[in-house]
Protein backbone atom coordinates (compact mmCIF):
# COMPACT_ATOMS: atom_id res chain seq x y z
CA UNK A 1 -0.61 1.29 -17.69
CA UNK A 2 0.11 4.78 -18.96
CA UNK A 3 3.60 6.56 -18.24
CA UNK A 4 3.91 8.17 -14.89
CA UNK A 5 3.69 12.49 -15.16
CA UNK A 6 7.80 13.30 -14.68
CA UNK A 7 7.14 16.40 -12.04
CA UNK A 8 9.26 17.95 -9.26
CA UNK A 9 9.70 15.18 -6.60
CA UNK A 10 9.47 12.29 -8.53
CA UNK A 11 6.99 10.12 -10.99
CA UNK A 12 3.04 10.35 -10.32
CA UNK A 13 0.59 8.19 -11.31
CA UNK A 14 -3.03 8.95 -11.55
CA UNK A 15 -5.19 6.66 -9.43
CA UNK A 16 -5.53 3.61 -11.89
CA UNK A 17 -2.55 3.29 -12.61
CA UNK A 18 -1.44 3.28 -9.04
CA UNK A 19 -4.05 0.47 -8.55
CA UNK A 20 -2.38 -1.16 -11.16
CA UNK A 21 1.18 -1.02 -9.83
CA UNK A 22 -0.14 -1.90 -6.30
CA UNK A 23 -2.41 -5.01 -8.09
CA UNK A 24 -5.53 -3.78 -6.90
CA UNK A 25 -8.82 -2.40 -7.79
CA UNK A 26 -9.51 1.49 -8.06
CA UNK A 27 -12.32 0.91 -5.44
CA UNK A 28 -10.03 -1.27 -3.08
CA UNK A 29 -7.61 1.82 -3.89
CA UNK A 30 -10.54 4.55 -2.41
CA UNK A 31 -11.32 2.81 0.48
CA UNK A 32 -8.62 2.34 1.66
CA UNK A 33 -7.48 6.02 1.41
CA UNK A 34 -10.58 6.95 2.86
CA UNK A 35 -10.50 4.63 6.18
CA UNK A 36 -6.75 6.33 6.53
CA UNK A 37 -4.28 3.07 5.81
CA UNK A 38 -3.45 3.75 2.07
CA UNK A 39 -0.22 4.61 -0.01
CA UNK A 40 0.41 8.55 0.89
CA UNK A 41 -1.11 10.47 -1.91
CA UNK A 42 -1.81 14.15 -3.21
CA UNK A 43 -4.89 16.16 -4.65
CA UNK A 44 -5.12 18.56 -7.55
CA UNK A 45 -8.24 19.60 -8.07
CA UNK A 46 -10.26 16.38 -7.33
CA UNK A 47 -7.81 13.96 -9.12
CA UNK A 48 -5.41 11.57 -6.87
CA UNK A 49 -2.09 11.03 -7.58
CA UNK A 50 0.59 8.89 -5.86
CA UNK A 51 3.87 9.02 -6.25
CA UNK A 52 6.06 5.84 -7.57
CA UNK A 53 8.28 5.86 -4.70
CA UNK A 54 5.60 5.95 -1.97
CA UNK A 55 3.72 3.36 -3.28
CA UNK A 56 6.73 0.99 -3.58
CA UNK A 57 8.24 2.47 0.03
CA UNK A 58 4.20 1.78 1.50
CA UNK A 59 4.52 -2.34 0.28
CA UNK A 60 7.31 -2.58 1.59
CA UNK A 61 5.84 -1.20 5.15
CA UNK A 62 3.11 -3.27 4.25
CA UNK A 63 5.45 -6.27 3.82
CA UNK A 64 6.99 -5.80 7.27
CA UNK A 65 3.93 -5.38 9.00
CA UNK A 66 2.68 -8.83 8.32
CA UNK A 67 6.00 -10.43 8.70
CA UNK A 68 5.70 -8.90 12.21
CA UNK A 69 1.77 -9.74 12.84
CA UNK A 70 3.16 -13.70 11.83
CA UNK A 71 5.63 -13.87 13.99
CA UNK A 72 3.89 -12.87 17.24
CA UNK A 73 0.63 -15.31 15.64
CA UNK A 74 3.54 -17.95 16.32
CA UNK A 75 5.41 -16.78 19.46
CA UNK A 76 1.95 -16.51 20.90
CA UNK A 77 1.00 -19.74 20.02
CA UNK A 78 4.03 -21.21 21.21
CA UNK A 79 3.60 -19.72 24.57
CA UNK A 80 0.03 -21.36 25.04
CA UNK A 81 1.18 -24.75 23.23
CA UNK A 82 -1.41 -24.78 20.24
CA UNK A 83 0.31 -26.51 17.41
CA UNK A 84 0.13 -24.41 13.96
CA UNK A 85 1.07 -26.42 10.33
C-alpha cells in the first residue's frame, strides 16, 4: 500500500489502496460506489480518492449497522419463539 497524498482536509488514498485499507477488492470497491452504499469519496478528473478518515468513520457505521440488524434478527425471533444457536 502506497502512502496516502497529505492534502487540505486530510490523507487520500487512490482507489486501491482504499480497497486495501477497507480489505476488499477494487471491483467490490466500484460497485459498491456505484449502487450508492460506499465509503464517501471525491473525483479529479476520472480518478477516485477517499479520504482516510471517511473510510475508517464509514466501518465503523458499517459496524453499527449490523450490530443493529442482529439484534432485531434476535428480538424478533424471540417474539415468535424460534430458537437461534
Amino acid at each position: 500500500m502506497a502512502t496516502p497524498a497529505k492534502l487540505p482536509g486530510g490523507k487520500y488514498h487512490c482507489e486501491g489502496d482504499a480497497a486495501d485499507v477497507l480489505g476488499k477488492s477494487v471491483t467490490t470497491l466500484r460497485n459498491r460506489r456505484r449502487r450508492g452504499y460506499g465509503p464517501p469519496y471525491v473525483t479529479v478528473g476520472r480518478s477516485k480518492f477517499y479520504r482516510e478518515e471517511s473510510l475508517i468513520d464509514w466501518l465503523r457505521k458499517m459496524e453499527k449497522a449490523v450490530a443493529i440488524i442482529a439484534m432485531a434478527i434476535l428480538m424478533a425471533s424471540m417474539l415468535i419463539g424460534l430458537s437461534i444457536a
